[in-house]
Protein backbone atom coordinates (compact mmCIF):
# COMPACT_ATOMS: atom_id res chain seq x y z
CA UNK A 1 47.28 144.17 159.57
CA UNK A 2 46.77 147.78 158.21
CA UNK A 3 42.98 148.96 158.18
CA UNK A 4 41.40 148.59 155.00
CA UNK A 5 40.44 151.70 154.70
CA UNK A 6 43.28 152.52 152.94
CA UNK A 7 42.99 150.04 149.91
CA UNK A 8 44.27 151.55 146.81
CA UNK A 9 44.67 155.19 148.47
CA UNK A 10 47.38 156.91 146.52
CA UNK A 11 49.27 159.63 148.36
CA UNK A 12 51.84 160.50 151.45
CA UNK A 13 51.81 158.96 154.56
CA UNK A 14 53.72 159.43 157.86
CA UNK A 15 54.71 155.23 159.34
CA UNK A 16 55.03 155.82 163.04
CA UNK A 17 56.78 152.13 164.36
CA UNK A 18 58.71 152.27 167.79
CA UNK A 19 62.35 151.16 168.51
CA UNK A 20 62.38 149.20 171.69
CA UNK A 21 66.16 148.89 172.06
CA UNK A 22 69.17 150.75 171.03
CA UNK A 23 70.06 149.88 167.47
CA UNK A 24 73.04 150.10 165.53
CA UNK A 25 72.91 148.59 162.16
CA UNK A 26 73.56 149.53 158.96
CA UNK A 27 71.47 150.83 156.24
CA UNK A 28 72.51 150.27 152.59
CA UNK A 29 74.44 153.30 151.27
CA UNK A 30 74.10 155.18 155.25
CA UNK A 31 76.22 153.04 156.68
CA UNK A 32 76.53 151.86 160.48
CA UNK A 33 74.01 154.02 162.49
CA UNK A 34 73.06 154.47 165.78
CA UNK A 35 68.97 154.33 166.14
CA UNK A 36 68.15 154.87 170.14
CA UNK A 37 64.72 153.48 171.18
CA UNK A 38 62.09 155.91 170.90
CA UNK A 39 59.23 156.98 168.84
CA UNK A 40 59.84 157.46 165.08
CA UNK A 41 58.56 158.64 162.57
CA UNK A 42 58.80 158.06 158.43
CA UNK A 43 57.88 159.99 155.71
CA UNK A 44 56.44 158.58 152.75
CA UNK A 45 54.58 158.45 149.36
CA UNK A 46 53.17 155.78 147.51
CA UNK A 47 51.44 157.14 144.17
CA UNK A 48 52.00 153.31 141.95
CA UNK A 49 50.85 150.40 141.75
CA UNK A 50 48.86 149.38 145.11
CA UNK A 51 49.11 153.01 146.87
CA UNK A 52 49.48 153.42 150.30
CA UNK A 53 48.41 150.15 151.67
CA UNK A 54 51.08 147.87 149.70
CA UNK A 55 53.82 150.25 150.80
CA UNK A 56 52.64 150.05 154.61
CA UNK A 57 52.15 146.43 153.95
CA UNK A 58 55.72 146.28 152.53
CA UNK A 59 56.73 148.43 155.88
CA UNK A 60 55.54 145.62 157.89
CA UNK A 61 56.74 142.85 156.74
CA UNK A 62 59.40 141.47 159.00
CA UNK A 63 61.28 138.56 156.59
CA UNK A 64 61.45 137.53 153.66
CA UNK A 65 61.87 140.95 151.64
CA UNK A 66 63.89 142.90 149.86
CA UNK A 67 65.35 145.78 151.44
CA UNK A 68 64.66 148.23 148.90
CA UNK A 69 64.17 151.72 150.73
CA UNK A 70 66.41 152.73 154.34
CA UNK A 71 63.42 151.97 156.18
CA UNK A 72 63.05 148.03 154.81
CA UNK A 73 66.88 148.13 157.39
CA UNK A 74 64.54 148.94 160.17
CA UNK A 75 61.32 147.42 159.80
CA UNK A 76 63.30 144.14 159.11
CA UNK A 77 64.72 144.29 162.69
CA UNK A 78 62.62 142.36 165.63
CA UNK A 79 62.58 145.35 168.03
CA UNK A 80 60.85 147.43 165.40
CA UNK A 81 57.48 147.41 166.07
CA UNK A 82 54.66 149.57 163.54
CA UNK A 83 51.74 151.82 165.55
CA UNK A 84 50.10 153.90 163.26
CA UNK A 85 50.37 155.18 159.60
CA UNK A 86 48.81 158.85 159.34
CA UNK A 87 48.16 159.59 155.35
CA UNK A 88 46.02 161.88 152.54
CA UNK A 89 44.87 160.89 149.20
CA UNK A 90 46.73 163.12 147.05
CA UNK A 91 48.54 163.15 143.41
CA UNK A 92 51.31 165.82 144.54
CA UNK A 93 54.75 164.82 145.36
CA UNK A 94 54.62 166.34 149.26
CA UNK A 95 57.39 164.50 150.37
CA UNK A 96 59.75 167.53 150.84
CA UNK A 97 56.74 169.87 152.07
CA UNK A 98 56.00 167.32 154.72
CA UNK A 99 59.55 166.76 155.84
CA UNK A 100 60.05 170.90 155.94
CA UNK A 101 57.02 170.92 158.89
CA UNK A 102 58.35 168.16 160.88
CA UNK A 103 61.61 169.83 160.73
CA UNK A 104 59.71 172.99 162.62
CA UNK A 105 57.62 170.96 165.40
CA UNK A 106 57.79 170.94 168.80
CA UNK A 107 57.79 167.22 168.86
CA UNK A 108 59.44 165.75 166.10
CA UNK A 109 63.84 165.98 165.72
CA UNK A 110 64.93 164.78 162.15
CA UNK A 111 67.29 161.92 162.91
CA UNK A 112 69.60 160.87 160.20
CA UNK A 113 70.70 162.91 157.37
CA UNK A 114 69.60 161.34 154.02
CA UNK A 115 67.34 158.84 155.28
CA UNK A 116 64.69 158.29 152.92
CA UNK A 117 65.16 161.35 150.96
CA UNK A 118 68.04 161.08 148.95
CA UNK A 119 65.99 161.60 145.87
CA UNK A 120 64.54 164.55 147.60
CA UNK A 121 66.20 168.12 149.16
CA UNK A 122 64.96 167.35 152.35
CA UNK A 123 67.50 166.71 154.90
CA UNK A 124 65.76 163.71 156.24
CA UNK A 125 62.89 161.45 156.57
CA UNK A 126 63.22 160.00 159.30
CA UNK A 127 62.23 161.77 162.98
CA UNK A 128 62.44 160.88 166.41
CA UNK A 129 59.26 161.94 168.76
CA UNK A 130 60.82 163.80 171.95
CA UNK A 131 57.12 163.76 173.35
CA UNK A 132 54.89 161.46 174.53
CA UNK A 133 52.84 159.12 171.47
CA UNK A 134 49.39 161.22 171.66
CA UNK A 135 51.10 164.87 171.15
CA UNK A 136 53.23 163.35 168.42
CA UNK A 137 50.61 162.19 166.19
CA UNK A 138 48.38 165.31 167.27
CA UNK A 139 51.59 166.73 166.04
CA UNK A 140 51.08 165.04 162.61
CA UNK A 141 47.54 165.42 161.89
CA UNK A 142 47.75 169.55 162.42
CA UNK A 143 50.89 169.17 159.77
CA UNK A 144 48.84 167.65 157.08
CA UNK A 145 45.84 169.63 157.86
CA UNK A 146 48.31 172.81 157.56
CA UNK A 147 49.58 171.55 153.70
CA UNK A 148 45.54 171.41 153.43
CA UNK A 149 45.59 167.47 153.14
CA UNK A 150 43.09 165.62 154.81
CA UNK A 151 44.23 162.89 157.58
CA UNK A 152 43.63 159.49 158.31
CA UNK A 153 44.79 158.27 161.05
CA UNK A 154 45.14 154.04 161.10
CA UNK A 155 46.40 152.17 163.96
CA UNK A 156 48.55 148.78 162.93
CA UNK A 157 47.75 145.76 164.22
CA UNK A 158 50.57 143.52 165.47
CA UNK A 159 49.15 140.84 167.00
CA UNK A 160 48.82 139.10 163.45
């Protein structure tokens, strides 16, 4: 379950999940794709109807929905499993702003050209951590602080 801290929060968020095996599915309009285990993460923005918190919801959800966005391929898949979700309460579209950072971390590799942001210039939204968990999200939290967006960092708990 997500913390409810976020209940009707409207803004951008950052879903960190981790891939336990080697994956290679396809993804809608993507294609077959190779996904290596790892540490990802995925940008997002939920400014309707339920905010953040029915979009991480959605994230979760293993069966049963529709696979709507590139990430629903993922999340869907049993050796997907959600950590956190790092978001701000905001009205802007920061999407591409947010991608842009990640793209000049330390940490963070975009993996997949066109995930998630083919509405958006961005080449990706969809990154792969190449350090360990704690510097990635410290990673995360300086990049929204740096757009001047305030943080919240929620763990996700699986054992429900």
């Amino acid at each position: 379950m997500v913390d409810m801290n976020i209940v009707n929060v409207k803004g951008i968020y950052i879903f960190i999940f981790r891939v336990l095996n080697d994956l290679n599915i396809s993804i809608g309009s993507l294609g077959r794709v190779y996904i290596p285990q790892g540490l990802y993460g995925y940008i997002g923005s939920a400014r309707g109807f339920g905010g953040i918190k029915a979009r991480v919801l959605h994230h979760i959800k293993k069966n049963k929905k529709r696979l709507w966005w590139h990430i629903d391929y993922l999340t869907t898949m049993p050796d997907v499993t959600p950590l956190y979700i790092v978001f701000a309460e905001t009205s802007k579209d920061m999407e591409y702003f947010l991608a842009r950072q990640m793209n000049s971390t330390y940490c963070w590799n975009g993996y997949i050209k066109g995930f998630g942001s083919s509405d958006k210039d961005s080449y990706t939204h969809l990154y792969l951590c190449k350090c360990d968990e704690e510097k990635c999200i410290r990673e995360i939290i300086n990049i929204f602080k740096s757009l001047g967006l305030a943080p919240i960092t929620s763990k996700i708990d699986n054992s429900k």
